[in-house]
C-alpha atoms as a PDB file:
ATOM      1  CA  UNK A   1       0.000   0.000   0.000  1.00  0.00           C
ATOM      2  CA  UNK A   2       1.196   3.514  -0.789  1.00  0.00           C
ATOM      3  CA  UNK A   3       1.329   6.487   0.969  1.00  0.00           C
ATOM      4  CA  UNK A   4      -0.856   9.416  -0.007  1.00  0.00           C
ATOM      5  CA  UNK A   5       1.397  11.724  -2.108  1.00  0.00           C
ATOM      6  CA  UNK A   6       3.887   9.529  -2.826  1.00  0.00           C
ATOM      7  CA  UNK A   7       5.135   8.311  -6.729  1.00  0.00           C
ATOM      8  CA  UNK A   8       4.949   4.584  -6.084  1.00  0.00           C
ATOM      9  CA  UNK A   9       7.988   3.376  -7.848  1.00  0.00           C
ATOM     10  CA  UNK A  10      10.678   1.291  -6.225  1.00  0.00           C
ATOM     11  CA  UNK A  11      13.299   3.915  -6.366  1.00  0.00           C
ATOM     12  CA  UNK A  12      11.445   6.608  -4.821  1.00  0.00           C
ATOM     13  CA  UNK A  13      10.328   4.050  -2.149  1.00  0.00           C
ATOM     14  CA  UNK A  14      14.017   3.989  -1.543  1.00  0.00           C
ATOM     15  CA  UNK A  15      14.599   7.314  -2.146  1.00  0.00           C
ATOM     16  CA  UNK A  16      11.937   8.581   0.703  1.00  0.00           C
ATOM     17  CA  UNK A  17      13.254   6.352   3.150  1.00  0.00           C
ATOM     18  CA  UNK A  18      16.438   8.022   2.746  1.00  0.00           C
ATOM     19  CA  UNK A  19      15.193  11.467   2.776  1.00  0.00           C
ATOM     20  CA  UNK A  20      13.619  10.561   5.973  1.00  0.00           C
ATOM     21  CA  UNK A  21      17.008   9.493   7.512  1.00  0.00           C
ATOM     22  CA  UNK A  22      18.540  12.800   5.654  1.00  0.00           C
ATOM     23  CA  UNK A  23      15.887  15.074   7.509  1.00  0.00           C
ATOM     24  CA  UNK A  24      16.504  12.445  11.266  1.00  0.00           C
ATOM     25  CA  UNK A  25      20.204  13.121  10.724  1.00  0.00           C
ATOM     26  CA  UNK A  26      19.475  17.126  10.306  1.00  0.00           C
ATOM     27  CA  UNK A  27      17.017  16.905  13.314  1.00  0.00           C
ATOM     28  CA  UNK A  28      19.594  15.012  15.630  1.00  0.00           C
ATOM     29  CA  UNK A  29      22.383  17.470  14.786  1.00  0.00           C
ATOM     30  CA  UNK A  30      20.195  20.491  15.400  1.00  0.00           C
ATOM     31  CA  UNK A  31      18.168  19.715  18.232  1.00  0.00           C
ATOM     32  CA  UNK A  32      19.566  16.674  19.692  1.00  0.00           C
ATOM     33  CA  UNK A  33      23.031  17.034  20.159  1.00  0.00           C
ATOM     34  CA  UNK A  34      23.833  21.034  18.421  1.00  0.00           C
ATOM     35  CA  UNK A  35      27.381  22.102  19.165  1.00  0.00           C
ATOM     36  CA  UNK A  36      27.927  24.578  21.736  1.00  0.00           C
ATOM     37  CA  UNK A  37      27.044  28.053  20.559  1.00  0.00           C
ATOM     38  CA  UNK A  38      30.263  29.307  21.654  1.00  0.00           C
ATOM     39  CA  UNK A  39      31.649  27.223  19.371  1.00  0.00           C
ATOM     40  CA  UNK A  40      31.312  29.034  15.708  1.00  0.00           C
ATOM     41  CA  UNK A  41      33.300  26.740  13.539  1.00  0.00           C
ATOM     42  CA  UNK A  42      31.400  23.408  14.974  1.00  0.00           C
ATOM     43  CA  UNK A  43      27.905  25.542  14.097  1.00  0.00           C
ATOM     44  CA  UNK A  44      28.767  26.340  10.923  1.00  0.00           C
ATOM     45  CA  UNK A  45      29.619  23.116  10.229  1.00  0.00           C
ATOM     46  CA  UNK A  46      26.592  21.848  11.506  1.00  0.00           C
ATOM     47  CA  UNK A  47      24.922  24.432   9.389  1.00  0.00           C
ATOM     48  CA  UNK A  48      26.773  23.296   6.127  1.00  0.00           C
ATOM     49  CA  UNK A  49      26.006  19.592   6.974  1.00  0.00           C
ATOM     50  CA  UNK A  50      22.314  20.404   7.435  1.00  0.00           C
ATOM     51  CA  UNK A  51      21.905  22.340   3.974  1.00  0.00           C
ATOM     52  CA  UNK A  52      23.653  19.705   1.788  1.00  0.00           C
ATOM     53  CA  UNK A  53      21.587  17.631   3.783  1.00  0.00           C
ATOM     54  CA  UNK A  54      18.350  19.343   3.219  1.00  0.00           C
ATOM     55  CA  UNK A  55      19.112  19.789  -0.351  1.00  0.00           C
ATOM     56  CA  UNK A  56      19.154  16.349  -1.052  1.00  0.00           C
ATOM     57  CA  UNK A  57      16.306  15.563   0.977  1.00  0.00           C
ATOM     58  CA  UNK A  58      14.211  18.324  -1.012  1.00  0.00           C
ATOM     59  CA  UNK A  59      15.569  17.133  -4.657  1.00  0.00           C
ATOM     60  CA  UNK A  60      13.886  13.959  -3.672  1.00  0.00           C
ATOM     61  CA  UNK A  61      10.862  14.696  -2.117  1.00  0.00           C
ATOM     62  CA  UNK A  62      10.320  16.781  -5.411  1.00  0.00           C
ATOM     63  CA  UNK A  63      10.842  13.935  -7.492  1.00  0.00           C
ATOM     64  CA  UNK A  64       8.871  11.520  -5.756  1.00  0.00           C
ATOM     65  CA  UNK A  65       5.942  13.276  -3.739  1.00  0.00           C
ATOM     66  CA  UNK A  66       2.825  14.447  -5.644  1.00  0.00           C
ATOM     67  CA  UNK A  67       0.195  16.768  -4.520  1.00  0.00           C
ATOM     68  CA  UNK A  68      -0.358  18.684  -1.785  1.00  0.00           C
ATOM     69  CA  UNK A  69       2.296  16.350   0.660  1.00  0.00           C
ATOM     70  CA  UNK A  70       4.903  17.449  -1.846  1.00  0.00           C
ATOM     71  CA  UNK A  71       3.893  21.411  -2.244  1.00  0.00           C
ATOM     72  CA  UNK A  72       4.235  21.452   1.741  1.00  0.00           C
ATOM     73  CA  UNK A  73       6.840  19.644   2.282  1.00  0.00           C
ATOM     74  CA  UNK A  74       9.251  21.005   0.000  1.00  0.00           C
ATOM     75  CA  UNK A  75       8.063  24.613   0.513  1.00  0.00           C
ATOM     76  CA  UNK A  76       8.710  23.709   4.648  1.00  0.00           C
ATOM     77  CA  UNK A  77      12.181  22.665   3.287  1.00  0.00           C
ATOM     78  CA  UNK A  78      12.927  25.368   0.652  1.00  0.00           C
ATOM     79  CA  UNK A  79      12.456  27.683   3.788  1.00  0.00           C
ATOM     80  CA  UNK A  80      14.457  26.310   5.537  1.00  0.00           C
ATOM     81  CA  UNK A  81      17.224  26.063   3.366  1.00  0.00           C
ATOM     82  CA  UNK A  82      16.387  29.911   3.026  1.00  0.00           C
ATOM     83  CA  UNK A  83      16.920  30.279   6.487  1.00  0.00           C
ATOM     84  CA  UNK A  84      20.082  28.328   6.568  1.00  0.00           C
ATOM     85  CA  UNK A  85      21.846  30.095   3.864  1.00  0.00           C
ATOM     86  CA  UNK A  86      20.821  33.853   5.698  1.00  0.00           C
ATOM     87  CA  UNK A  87      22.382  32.284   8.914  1.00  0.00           C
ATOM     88  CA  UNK A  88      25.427  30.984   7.060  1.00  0.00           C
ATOM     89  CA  UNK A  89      25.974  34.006   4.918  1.00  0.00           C
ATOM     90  CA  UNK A  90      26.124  36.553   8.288  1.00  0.00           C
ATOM     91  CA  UNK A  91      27.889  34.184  10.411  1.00  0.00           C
ATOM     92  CA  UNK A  92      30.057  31.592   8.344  1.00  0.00           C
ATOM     93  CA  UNK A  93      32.820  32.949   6.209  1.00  0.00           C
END
Protein backbone atom coordinates (compact mmCIF):
# COMPACT_ATOMS: atom_id res chain seq x y z
CA UNK A 1 0.00 0.00 0.00
CA UNK A 2 1.20 3.51 -0.79
CA UNK A 3 1.33 6.49 0.97
CA UNK A 4 -0.86 9.42 -0.01
CA UNK A 5 1.40 11.72 -2.11
CA UNK A 6 3.89 9.53 -2.83
CA UNK A 7 5.14 8.31 -6.73
CA UNK A 8 4.95 4.58 -6.08
CA UNK A 9 7.99 3.38 -7.85
CA UNK A 10 10.68 1.29 -6.23
CA UNK A 11 13.30 3.92 -6.37
CA UNK A 12 11.45 6.61 -4.82
CA UNK A 13 10.33 4.05 -2.15
CA UNK A 14 14.02 3.99 -1.54
CA UNK A 15 14.60 7.31 -2.15
CA UNK A 16 11.94 8.58 0.70
CA UNK A 17 13.25 6.35 3.15
CA UNK A 18 16.44 8.02 2.75
CA UNK A 19 15.19 11.47 2.78
CA UNK A 20 13.62 10.56 5.97
CA UNK A 21 17.01 9.49 7.51
CA UNK A 22 18.54 12.80 5.65
CA UNK A 23 15.89 15.07 7.51
CA UNK A 24 16.50 12.44 11.27
CA UNK A 25 20.20 13.12 10.72
CA UNK A 26 19.47 17.13 10.31
CA UNK A 27 17.02 16.90 13.31
CA UNK A 28 19.59 15.01 15.63
CA UNK A 29 22.38 17.47 14.79
CA UNK A 30 20.20 20.49 15.40
CA UNK A 31 18.17 19.71 18.23
CA UNK A 32 19.57 16.67 19.69
CA UNK A 33 23.03 17.03 20.16
CA UNK A 34 23.83 21.03 18.42
CA UNK A 35 27.38 22.10 19.17
CA UNK A 36 27.93 24.58 21.74
CA UNK A 37 27.04 28.05 20.56
CA UNK A 38 30.26 29.31 21.65
CA UNK A 39 31.65 27.22 19.37
CA UNK A 40 31.31 29.03 15.71
CA UNK A 41 33.30 26.74 13.54
CA UNK A 42 31.40 23.41 14.97
CA UNK A 43 27.90 25.54 14.10
CA UNK A 44 28.77 26.34 10.92
CA UNK A 45 29.62 23.12 10.23
CA UNK A 46 26.59 21.85 11.51
CA UNK A 47 24.92 24.43 9.39
CA UNK A 48 26.77 23.30 6.13
CA UNK A 49 26.01 19.59 6.97
CA UNK A 50 22.31 20.40 7.44
CA UNK A 51 21.90 22.34 3.97
CA UNK A 52 23.65 19.71 1.79
CA UNK A 53 21.59 17.63 3.78
CA UNK A 54 18.35 19.34 3.22
CA UNK A 55 19.11 19.79 -0.35
CA UNK A 56 19.15 16.35 -1.05
CA UNK A 57 16.31 15.56 0.98
CA UNK A 58 14.21 18.32 -1.01
CA UNK A 59 15.57 17.13 -4.66
CA UNK A 60 13.89 13.96 -3.67
CA UNK A 61 10.86 14.70 -2.12
CA UNK A 62 10.32 16.78 -5.41
CA UNK A 63 10.84 13.93 -7.49
CA UNK A 64 8.87 11.52 -5.76
CA UNK A 65 5.94 13.28 -3.74
CA UNK A 66 2.83 14.45 -5.64
CA UNK A 67 0.20 16.77 -4.52
CA UNK A 68 -0.36 18.68 -1.78
CA UNK A 69 2.30 16.35 0.66
CA UNK A 70 4.90 17.45 -1.85
CA UNK A 71 3.89 21.41 -2.24
CA UNK A 72 4.23 21.45 1.74
CA UNK A 73 6.84 19.64 2.28
CA UNK A 74 9.25 21.00 0.00
CA UNK A 75 8.06 24.61 0.51
CA UNK A 76 8.71 23.71 4.65
CA UNK A 77 12.18 22.66 3.29
CA UNK A 78 12.93 25.37 0.65
CA UNK A 79 12.46 27.68 3.79
CA UNK A 80 14.46 26.31 5.54
CA UNK A 81 17.22 26.06 3.37
CA UNK A 82 16.39 29.91 3.03
CA UNK A 83 16.92 30.28 6.49
CA UNK A 84 20.08 28.33 6.57
CA UNK A 85 21.85 30.10 3.86
CA UNK A 86 20.82 33.85 5.70
CA UNK A 87 22.38 32.28 8.91
CA UNK A 88 25.43 30.98 7.06
CA UNK A 89 25.97 34.01 4.92
CA UNK A 90 26.12 36.55 8.29
CA UNK A 91 27.89 34.18 10.41
CA UNK A 92 30.06 31.59 8.34
CA UNK A 93 32.82 32.95 6.21
Amino acid sequence: MTSAGMVDTPRCRTDLAQANALIQAVDNRTYKSPPRRNDQAAVCAVLRQNRLDMRAATEIMQRCMTGRDRDENVGQMVASLGDIEEVLARNCR
